[in-house]
Each structure stands twice: as structure tokens, then as C-alpha cells.
N, C-alpha and C. Protein backbone atom coordinates (compact mmCIF):
# COMPACT_ATOMS: atom_id res chain seq x y z
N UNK A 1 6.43 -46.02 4.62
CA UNK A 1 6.35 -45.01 5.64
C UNK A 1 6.70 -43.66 5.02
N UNK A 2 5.86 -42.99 5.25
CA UNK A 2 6.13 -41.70 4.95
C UNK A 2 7.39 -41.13 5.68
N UNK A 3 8.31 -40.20 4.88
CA UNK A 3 9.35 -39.56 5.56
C UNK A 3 9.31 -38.12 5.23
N UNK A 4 8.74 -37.35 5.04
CA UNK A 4 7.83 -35.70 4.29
C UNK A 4 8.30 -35.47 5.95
N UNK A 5 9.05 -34.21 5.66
CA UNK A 5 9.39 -33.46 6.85
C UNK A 5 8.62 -32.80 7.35
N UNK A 6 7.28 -32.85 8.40
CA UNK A 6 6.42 -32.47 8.89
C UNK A 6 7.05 -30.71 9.34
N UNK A 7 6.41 -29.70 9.34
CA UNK A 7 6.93 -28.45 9.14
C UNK A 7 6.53 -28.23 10.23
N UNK A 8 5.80 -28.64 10.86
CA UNK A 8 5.54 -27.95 12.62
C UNK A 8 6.98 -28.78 13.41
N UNK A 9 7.66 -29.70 12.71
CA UNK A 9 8.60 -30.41 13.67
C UNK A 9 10.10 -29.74 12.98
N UNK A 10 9.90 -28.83 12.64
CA UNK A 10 11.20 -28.48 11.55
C UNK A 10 11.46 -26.87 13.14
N UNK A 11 13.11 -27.03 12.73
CA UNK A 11 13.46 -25.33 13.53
C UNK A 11 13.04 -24.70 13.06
N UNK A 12 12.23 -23.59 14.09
CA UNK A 12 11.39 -22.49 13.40
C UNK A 12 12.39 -21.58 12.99
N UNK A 13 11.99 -20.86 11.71
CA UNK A 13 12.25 -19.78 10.94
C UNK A 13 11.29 -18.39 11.99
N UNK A 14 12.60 -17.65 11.91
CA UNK A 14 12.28 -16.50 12.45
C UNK A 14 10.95 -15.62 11.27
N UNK A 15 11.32 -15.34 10.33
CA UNK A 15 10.74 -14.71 8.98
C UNK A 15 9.49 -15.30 9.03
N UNK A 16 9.42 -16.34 9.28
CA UNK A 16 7.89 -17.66 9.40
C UNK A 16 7.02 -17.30 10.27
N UNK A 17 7.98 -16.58 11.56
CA UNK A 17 7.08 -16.67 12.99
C UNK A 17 5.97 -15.77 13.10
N UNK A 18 4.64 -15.65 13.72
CA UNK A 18 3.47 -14.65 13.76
C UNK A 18 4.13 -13.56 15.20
N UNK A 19 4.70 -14.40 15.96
CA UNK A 19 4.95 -13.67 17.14
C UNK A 19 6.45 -12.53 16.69
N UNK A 20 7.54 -12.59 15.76
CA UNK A 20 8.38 -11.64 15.26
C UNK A 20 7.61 -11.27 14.23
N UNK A 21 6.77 -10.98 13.60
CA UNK A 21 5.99 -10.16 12.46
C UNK A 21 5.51 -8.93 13.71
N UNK A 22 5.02 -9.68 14.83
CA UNK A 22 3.89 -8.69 15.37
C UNK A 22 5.07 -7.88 16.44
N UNK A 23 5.97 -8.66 16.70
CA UNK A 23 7.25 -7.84 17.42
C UNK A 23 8.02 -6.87 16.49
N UNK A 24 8.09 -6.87 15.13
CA UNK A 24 8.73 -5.80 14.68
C UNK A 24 8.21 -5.01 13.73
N UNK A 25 6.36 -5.02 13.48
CA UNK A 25 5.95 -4.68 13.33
C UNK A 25 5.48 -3.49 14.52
N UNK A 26 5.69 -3.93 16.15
CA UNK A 26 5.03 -3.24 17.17
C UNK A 26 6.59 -1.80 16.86
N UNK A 27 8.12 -2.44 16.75
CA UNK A 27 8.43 -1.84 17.09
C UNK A 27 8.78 -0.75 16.17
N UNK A 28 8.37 -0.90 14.82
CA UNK A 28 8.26 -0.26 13.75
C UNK A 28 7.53 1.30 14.18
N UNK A 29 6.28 0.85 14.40
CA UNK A 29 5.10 1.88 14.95
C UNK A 29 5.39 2.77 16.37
N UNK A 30 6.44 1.85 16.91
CA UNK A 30 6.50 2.75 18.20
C UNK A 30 8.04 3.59 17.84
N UNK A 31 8.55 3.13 16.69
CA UNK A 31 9.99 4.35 16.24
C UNK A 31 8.56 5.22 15.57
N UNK A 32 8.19 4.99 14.83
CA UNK A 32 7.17 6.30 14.38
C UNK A 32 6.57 7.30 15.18
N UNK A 33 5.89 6.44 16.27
CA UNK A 33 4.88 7.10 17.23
C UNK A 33 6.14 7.94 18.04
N UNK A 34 7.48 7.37 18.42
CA UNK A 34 8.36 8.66 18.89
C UNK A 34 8.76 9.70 18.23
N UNK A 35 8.75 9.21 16.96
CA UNK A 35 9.25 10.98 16.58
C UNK A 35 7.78 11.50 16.35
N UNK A 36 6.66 11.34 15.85
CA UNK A 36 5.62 12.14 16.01
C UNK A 36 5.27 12.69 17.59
N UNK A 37 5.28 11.73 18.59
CA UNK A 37 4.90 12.30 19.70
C UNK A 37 6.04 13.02 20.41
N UNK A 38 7.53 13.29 19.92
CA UNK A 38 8.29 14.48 20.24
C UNK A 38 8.06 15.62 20.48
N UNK A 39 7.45 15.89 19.19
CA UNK A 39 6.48 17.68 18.84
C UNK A 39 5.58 17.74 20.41
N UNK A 40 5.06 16.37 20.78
CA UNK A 40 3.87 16.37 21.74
C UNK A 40 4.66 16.40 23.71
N UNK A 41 6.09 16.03 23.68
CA UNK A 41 6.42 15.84 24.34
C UNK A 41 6.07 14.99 25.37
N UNK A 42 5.72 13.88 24.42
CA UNK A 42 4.96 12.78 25.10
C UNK A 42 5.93 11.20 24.98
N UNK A 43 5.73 10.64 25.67
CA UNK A 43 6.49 9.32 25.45
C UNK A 43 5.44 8.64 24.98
N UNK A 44 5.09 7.41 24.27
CA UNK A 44 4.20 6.33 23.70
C UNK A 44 3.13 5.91 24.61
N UNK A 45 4.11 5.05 25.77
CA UNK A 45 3.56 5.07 27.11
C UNK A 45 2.28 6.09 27.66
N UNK A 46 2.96 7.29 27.58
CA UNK A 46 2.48 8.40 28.12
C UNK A 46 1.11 9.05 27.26
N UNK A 47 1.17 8.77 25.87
CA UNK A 47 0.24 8.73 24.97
C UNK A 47 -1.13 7.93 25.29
N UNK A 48 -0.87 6.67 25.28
CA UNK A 48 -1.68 5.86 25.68
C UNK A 48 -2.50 5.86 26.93
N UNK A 49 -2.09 7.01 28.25
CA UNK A 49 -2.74 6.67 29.31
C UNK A 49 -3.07 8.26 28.89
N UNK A 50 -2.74 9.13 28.12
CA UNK A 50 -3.60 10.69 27.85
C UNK A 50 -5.18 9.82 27.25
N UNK A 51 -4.68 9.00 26.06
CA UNK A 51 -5.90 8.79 25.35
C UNK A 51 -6.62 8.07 25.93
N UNK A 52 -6.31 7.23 27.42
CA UNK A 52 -7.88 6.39 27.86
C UNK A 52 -8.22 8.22 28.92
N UNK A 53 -7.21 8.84 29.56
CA UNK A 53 -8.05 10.17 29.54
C UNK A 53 -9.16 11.13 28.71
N UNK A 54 -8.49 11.25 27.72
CA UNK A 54 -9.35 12.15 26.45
C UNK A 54 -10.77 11.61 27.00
N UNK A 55 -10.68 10.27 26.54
CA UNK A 55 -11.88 9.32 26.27
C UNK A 55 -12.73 9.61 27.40
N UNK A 56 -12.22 9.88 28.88
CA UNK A 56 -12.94 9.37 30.16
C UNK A 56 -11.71 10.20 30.73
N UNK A 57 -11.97 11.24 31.47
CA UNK A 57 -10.92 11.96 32.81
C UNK A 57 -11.71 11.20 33.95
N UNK A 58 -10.45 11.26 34.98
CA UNK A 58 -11.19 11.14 36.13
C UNK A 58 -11.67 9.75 36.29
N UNK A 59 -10.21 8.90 36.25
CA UNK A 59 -10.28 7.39 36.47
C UNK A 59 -9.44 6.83 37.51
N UNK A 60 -9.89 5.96 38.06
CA UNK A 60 -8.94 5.25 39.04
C UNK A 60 -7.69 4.84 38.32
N UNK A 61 -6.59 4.43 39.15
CA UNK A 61 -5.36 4.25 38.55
C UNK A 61 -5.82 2.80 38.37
N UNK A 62 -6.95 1.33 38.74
CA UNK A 62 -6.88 0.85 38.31
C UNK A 62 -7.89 0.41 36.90
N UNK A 63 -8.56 1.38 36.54
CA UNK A 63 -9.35 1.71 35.73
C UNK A 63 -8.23 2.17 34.07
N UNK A 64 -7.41 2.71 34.15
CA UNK A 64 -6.63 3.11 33.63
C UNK A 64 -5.46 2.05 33.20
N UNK A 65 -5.39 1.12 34.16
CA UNK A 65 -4.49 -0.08 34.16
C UNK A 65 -5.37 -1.33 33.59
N UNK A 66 -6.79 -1.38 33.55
CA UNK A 66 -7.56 -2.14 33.03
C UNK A 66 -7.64 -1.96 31.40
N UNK A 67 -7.36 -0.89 30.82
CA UNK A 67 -7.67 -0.11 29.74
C UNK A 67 -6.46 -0.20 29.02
N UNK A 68 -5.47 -0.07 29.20
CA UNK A 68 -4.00 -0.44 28.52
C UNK A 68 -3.37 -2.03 29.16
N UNK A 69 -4.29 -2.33 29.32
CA UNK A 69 -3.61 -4.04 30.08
C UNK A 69 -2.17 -3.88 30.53
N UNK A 70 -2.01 -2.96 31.74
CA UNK A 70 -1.44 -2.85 32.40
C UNK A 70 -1.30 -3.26 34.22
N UNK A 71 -0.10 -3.55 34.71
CA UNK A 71 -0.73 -3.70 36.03
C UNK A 71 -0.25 -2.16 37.09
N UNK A 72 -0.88 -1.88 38.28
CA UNK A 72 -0.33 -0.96 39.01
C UNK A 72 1.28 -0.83 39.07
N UNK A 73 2.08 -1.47 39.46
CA UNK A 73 3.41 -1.37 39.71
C UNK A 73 4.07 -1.46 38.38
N UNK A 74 3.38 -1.40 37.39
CA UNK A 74 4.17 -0.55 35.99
C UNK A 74 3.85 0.78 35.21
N UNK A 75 2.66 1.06 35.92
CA UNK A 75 1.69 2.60 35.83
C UNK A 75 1.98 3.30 36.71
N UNK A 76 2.26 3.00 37.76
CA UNK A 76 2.38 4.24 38.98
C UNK A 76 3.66 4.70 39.24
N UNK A 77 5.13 4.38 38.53
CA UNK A 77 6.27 5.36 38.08
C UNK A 77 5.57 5.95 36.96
N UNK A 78 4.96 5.75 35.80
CA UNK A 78 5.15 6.58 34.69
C UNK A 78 3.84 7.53 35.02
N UNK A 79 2.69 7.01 35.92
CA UNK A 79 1.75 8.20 36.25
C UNK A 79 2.20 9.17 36.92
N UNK A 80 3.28 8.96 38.09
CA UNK A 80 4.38 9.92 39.05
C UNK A 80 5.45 10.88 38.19
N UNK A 81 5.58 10.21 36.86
CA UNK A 81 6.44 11.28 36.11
C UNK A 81 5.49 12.33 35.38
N UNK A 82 4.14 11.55 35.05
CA UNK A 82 3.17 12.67 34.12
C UNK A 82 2.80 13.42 34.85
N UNK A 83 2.55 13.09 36.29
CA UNK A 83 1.92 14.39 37.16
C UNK A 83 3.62 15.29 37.76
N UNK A 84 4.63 14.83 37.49
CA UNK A 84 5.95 15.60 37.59
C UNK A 84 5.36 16.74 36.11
N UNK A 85 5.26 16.20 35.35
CA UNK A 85 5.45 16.88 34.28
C UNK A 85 4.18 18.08 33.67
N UNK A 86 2.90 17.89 34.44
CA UNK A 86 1.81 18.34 34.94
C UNK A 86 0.87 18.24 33.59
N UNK A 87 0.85 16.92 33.39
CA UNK A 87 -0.12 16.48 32.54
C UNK A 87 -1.25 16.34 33.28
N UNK A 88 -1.22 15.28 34.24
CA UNK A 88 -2.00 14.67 35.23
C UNK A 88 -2.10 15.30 36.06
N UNK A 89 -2.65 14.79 37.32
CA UNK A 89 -3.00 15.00 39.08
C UNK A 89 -3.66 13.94 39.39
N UNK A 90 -3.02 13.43 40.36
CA UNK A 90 -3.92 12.37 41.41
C UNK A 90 -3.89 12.65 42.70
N UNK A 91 -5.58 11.79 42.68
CA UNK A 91 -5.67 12.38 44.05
C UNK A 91 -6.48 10.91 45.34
N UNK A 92 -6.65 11.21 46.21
CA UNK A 92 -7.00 9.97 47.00
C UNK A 92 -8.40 10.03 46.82
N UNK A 93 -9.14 8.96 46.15
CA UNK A 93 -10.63 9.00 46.00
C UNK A 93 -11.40 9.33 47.36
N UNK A 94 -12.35 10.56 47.71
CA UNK A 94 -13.17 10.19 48.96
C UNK A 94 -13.47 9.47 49.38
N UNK A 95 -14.17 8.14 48.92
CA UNK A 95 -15.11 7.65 49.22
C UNK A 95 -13.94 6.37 50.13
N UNK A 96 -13.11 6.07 48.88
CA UNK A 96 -12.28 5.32 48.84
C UNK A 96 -10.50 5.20 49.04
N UNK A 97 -10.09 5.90 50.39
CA UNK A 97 -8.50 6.59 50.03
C UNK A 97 -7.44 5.59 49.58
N UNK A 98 -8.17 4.32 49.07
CA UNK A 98 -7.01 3.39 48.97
C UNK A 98 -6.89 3.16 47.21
N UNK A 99 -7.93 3.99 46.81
CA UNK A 99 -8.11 4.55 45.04
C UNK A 99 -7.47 5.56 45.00
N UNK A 100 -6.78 5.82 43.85
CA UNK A 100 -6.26 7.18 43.23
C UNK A 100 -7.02 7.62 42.26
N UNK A 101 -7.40 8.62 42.06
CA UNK A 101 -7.60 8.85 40.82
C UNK A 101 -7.41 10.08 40.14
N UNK A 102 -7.11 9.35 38.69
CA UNK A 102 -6.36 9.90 37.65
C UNK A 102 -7.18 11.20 36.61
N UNK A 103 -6.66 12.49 36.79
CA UNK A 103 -6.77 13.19 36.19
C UNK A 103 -6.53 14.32 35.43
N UNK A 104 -7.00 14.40 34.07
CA UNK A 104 -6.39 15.81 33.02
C UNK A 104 -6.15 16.84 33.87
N UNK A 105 -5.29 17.73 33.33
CA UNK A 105 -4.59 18.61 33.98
C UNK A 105 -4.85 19.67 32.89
N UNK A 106 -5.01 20.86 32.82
CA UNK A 106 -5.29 21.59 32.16
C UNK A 106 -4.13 21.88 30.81
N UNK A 107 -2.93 21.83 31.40
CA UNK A 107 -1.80 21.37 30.23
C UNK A 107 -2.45 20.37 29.55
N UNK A 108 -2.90 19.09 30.49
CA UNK A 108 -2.76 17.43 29.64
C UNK A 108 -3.66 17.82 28.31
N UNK A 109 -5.26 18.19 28.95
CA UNK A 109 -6.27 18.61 27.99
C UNK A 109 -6.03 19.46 26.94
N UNK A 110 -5.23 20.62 27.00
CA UNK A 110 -4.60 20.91 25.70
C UNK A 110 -3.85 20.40 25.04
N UNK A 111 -3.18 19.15 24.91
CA UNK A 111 -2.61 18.00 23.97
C UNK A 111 -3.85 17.56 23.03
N UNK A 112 -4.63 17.57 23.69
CA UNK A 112 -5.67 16.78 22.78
C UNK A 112 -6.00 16.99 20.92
N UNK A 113 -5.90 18.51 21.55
CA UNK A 113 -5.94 19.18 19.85
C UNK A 113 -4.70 18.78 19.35
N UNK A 114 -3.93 18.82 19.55
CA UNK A 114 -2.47 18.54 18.62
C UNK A 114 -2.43 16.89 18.47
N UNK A 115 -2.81 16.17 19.69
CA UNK A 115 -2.53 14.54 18.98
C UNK A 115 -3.80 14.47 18.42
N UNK A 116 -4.87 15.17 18.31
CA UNK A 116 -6.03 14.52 17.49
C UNK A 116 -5.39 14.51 15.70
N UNK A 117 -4.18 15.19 15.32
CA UNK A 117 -3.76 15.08 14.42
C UNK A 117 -3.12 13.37 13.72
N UNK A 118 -2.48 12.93 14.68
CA UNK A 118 -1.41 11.89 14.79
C UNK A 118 -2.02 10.45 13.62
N UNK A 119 -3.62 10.51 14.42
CA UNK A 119 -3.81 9.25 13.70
C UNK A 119 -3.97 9.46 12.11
N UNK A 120 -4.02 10.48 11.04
CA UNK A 120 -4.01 11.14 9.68
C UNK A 120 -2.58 10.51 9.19
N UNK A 121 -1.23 10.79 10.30
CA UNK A 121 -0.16 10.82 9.94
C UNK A 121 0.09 8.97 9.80
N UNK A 122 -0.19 8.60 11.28
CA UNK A 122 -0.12 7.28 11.50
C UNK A 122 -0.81 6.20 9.74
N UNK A 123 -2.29 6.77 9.45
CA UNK A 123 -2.73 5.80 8.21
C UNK A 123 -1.61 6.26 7.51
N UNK A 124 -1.17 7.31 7.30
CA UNK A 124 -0.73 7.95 5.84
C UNK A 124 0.87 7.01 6.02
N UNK A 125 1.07 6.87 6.87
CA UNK A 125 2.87 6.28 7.06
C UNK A 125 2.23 4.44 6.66
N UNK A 126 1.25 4.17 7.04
CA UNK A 126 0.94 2.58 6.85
C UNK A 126 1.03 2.25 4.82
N UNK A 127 0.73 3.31 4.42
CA UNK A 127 0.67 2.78 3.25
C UNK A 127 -0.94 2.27 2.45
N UNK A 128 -1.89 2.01 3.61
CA UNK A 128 -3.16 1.06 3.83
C UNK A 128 -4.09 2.01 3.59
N UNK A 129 -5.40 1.70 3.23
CA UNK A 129 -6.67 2.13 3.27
C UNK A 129 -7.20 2.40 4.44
N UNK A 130 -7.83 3.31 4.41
CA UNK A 130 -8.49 3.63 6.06
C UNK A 130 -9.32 2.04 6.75
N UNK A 131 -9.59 1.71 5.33
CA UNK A 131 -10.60 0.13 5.50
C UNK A 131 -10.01 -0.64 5.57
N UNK A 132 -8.68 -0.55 5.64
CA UNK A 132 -7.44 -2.19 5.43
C UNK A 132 -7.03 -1.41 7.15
N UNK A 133 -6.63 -0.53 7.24
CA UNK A 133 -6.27 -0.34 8.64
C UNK A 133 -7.12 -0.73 10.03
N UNK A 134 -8.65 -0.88 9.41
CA UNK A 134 -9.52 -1.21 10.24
C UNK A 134 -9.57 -2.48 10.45
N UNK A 135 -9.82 -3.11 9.53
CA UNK A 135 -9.52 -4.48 9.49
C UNK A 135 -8.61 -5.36 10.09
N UNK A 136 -7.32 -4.70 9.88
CA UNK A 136 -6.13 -4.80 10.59
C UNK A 136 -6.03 -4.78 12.29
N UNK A 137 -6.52 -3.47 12.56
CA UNK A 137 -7.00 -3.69 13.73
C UNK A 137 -8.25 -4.26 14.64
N UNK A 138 -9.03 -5.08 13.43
CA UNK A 138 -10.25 -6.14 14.38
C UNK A 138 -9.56 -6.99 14.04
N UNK A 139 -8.74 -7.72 13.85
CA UNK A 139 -8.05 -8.50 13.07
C UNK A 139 -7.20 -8.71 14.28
N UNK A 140 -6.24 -8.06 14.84
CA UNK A 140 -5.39 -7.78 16.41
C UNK A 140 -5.82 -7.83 17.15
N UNK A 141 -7.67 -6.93 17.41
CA UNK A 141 -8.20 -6.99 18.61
C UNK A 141 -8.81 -8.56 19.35
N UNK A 142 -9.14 -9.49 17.86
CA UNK A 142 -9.72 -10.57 17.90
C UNK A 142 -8.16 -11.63 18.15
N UNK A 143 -7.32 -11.13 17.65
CA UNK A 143 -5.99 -12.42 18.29
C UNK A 143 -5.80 -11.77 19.37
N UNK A 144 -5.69 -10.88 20.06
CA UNK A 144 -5.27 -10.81 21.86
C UNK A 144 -6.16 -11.06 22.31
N UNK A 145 -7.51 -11.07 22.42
CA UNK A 145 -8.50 -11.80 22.90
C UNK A 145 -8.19 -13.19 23.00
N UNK A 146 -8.32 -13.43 21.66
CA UNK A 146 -7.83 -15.44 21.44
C UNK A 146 -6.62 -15.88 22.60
N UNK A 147 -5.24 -14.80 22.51
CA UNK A 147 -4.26 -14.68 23.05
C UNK A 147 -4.49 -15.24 24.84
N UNK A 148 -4.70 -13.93 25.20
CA UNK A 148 -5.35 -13.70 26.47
C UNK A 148 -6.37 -14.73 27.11
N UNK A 149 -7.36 -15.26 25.82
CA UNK A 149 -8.07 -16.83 26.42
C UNK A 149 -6.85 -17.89 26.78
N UNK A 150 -6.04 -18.33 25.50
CA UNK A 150 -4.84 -19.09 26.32
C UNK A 150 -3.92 -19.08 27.07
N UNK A 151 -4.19 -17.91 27.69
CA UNK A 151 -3.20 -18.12 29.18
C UNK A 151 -4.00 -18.42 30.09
């Protein structure tokens, strides 16, 4: 009889795990992304729902929550602080008053030029090739997909 210590039945090693690589790898990038987005006076969060703006103004709040795989009741405090802060404006869709929708603010739209800088800084801090960074990220986009199938 074999007695070879089968390694899927062994206590997992933290250092081993894919899920703490990608947890302190996330939180690596998001100490970076705060002190770069300081200058921007932006929170990470707050980054992420400018840039599905840039891309597309003038989205429903759940259009916006589809786009950062987010749900409403974790977007609509931090959309209530960006339009405090007059990035944003929302407003009750015509057609539809039970839609909000989300839009640049003439402040928000002037961010654009200054974070269009960020991602230069972001490769240059990775260490990586513009082509290893890409990779990297079809590489992520294709495991949360996989991810997201098993739940």
C-alpha cells in the first residue's frame, strides 16, 4: 500500500495558496493605486466607477454596478459621496424614475487627463513588459470568468 502523502490532503500552506497570491497581490496594487490616486483625489473605488464613466457617461446606476461587479447597496453610498464631492450627478431616468442615472460632472471629466497618466506609472511599478502585463491580465480575466462559472 502506498503511504506517499497525497498533497491535496496535506494542511494547506498559505505561500502555496492561488487565492493569498491574488489577495496580496490585489492589496499590493491598491497601496499603489492610493498614493497615485491622492494627487487625483480619488479613492480606488471611486476610480473605477470614473473609468466605466470615461468609457460611457450617462449610465444607469445598474449599468455601472454590472461593469465593476458590483451590487446597488454597495454603489449607492460611494455614488452619494462622488456626487457630494461633484464628480458625478444623478438623476431619475425619464422614461424610467425607478433608474438613476449616472453622470460626469464637469469637475469628474477633467480627471480624465490627469488619470490617463496612471496606467504608464502602474506598468512601470510592475516591473513587466507591456506584453507580460497583458497577458497577465487575460490570464485574470479568463480565471474570474472560470471563477464566477463555479458559483
Amino acid at each position: 500500500m502506498d503511504h506517499t502523502p497525497n498533497p491535496l490532503h496535506q494542511v494547506p500552506k498559505l505561500d502555496a495558496q492561488l487565492c493569498f497570491a491574488l489577495y496580496s497581490t490585489s492589496l499590493a496594487m491598491s497601496k499603489l493605486y492610493r498614493k497615485l490616486l491622492r494627487k487625483l483625489g480619488l479613492t480606488y473605488s471611486q476610480y473605477l466607477v470614473m473609468m466605466v464613466l470615461w468609457e460611457r457617461d450617462a449610465l444607469t446606476v445598474s449599468e455601472v454596478g454590472e461593469r465593476l461587479f458590483l451590487d446597488s447597496a454597495t454603489l449607492t453610498p460611494l455614488l452619494k459621496r462622488m456626487e457630494q464631492a461633484q464628480l458625478i450627478s444623478r438623476a431619475r431616468a425619464a422614461a424610467d424614475e425607478r433608474q438613476v442615472i449616472i453622470s460626469l460632472t464637469p469637475q469628474g471629466d477633467a480627471l480624465r487627463h490627469e488619470a490617463a497618466k496612471l496606467p504608464a506609472s502602474i506598468i512601470g511599478a510592475t516591473g513587466c513588459s507591456l506584453n507580460q502585463v497583458v497577458d497577465m491580465k487575460n490570464a485574470l480575466n479568463e480565471l474570474r470568468a472560470s471563477l464566477i462559472d463555479a458559483v
